[in-house]
Protein backbone atom coordinates (compact mmCIF):
# COMPACT_ATOMS: atom_id res chain seq x y z
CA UNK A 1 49.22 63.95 90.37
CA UNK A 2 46.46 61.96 92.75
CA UNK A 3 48.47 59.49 93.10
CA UNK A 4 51.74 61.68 93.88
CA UNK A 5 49.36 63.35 95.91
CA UNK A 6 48.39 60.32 98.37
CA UNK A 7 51.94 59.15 99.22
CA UNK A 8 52.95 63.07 99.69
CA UNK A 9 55.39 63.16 96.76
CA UNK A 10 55.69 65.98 93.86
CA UNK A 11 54.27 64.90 90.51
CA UNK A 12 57.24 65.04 87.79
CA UNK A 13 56.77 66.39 84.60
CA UNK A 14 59.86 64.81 82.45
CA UNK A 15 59.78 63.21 79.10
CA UNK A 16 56.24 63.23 78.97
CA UNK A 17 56.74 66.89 77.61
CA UNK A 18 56.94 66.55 73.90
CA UNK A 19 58.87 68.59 71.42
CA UNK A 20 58.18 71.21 68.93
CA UNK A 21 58.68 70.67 64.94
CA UNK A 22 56.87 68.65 61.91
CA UNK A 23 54.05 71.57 61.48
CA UNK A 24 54.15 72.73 65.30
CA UNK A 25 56.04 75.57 65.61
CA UNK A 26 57.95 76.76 68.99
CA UNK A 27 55.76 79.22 70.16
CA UNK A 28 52.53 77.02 69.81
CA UNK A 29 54.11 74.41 71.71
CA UNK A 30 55.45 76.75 74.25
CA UNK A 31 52.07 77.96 74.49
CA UNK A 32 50.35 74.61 75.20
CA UNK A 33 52.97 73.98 77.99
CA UNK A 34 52.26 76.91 79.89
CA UNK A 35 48.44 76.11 79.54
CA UNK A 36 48.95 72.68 80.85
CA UNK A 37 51.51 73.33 83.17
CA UNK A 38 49.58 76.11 84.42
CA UNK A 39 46.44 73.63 84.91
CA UNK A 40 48.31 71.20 86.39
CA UNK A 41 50.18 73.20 88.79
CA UNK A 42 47.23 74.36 89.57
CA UNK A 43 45.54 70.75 90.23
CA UNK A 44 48.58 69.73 92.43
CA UNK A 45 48.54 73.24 94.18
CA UNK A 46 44.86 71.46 95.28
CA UNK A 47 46.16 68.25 96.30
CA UNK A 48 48.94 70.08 98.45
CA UNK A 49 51.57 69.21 96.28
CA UNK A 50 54.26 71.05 94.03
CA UNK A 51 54.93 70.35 90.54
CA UNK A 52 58.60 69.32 89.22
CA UNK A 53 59.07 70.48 85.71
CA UNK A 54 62.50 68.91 84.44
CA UNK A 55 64.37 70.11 81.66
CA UNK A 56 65.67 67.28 79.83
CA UNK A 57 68.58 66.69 77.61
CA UNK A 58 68.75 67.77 73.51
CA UNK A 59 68.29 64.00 72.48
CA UNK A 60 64.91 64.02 74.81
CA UNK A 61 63.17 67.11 73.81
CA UNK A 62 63.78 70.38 72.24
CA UNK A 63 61.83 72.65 74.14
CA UNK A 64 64.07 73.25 77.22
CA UNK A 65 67.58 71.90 77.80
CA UNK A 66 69.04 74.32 80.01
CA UNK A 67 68.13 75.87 83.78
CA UNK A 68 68.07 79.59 83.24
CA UNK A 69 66.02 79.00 79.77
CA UNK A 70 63.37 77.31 82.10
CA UNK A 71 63.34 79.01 85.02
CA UNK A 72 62.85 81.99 82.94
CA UNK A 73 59.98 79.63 80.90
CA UNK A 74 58.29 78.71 84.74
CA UNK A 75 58.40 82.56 85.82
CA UNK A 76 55.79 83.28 83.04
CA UNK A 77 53.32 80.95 84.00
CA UNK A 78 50.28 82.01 85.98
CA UNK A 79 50.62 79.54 88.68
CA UNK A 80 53.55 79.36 91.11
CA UNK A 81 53.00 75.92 92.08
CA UNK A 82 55.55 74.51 88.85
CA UNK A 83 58.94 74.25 90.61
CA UNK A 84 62.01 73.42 88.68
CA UNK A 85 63.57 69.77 88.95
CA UNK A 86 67.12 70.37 88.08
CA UNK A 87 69.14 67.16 88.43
């Protein structure tokens, strides 16, 4: 995010955003991301720059694969500073 930050860029949050399964179940992950997201969007929101949250595909992660599932997801958080990076 700093580094975003000091060339005026969004930090991306992509594949970095981990999956739920193998003793985690979906609503403690879900609840971890919107703590960390929430932080972070927060952080940026400080810096002066968004954060890009990007649903990724089924093979990537099973948290979010589609836009209305995580634009629903980013409406929830606390901060508004978590945009949606839907390419």
């Amino acid at each position: 995010i700093e580094v975003a930050a000091t060339l005026g860029a969004p930090a991306i949050i992509g594949s970095m955003q981990g999956r739920w399964g193998d003793g985690t179940s979906r609503e403690q992950a879900l609840t971890w991301l919107a703590e960390a997201l929430t932080e972070l969007g927060e952080h940026a929101a400080n810096l002066g720059q968004p954060l890009l949250y990007e649903p990724l595909n089924r093979y990537e992660t099973n948290l979010f694969n589609r836009l209305a599932d995580t634009v629903a997801f980013l409406r929830t958080l606390k901060t508004r500073n978590v945009k949606i990076l839907a390419d």
